[in-house]
Protein backbone atom coordinates (compact mmCIF):
# COMPACT_ATOMS: atom_id res chain seq x y z
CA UNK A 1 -0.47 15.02 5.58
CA UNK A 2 2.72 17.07 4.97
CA UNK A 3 3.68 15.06 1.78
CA UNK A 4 0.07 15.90 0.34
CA UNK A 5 0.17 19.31 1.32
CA UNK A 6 3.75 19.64 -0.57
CA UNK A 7 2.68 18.34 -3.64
CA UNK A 8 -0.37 20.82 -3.97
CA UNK A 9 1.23 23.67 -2.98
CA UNK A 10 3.93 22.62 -5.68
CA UNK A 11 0.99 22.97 -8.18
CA UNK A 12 1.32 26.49 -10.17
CA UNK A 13 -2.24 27.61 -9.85
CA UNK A 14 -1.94 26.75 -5.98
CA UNK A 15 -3.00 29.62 -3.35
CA UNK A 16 -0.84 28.66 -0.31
CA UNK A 17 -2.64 30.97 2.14
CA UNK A 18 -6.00 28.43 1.40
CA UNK A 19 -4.16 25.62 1.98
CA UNK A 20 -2.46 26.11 5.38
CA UNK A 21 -6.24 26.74 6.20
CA UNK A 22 -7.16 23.73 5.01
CA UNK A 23 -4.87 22.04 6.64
CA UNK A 24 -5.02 23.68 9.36
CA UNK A 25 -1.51 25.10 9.87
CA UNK A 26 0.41 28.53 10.13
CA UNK A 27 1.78 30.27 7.00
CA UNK A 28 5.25 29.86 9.26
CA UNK A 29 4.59 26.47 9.20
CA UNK A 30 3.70 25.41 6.00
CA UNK A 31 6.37 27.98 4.32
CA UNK A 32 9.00 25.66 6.78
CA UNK A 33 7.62 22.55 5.26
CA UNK A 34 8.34 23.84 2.01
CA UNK A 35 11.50 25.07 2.64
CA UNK A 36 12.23 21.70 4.31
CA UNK A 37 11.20 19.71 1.10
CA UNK A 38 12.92 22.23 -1.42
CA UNK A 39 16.94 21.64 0.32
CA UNK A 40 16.13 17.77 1.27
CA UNK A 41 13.07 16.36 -0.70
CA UNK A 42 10.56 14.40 1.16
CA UNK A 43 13.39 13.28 3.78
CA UNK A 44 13.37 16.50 4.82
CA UNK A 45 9.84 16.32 6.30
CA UNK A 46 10.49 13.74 8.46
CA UNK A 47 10.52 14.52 12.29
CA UNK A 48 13.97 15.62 13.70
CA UNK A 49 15.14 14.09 16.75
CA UNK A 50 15.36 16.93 19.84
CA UNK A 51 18.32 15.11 21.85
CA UNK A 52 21.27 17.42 21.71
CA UNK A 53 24.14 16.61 20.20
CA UNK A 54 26.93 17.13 22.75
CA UNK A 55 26.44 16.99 26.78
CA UNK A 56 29.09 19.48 28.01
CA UNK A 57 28.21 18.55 31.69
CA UNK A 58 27.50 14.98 31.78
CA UNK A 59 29.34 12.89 34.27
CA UNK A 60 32.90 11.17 32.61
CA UNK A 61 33.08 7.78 31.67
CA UNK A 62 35.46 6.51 33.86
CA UNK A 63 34.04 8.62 36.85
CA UNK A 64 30.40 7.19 36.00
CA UNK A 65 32.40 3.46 36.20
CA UNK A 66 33.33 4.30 39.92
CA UNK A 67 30.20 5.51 40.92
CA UNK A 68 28.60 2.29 39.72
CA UNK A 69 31.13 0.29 41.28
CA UNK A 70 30.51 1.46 44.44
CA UNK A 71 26.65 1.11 44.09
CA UNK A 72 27.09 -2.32 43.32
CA UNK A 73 29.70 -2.69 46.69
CA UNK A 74 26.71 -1.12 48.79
CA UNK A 75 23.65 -2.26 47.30
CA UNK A 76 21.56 -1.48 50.96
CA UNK A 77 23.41 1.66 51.79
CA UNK A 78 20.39 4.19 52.78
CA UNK A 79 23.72 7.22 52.36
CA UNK A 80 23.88 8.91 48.62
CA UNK A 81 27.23 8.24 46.74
């Protein structure tokens, strides 16, 4: 859908405001798509991954390692670690 939407609001006589009707999107969003596909071509329309890139609070590696030591040492244990 996005790809065909590009390449006919690429088209000079195209009237972009009848198009995001037709396609049923926002002017926001279909001026994003075409920002999108003007600084990165059609790779630029593919989804984005949402996972952050850096996890300032997660748990260090070698304190994670102890943690799952000791689950493994008390596999029954009903008490939180």
């Amino acid at each position: 859908m996005k790809k065909e939407f590009i390449l006919l609001a690429l088209q000079p006589e195209a009237n972009l405001r009848r198009l995001f009707g037709r396609y049923g999107i926002s002017a926001a969003c279909g001026y994003k798509w075409l920002r999108a596909y003007r600084e990165k071509g059609f790779a630029g329309l593919e989804p984005k991954s949402r996972r952050p890139h850096a996890h300032p609070d997660q748990t260090r590696a070698p304190m994670e390692r102890e943690i799952l030591r000791l689950r493994d040492q008390h596999p029954a244990s009903d008490h939180q670690i």
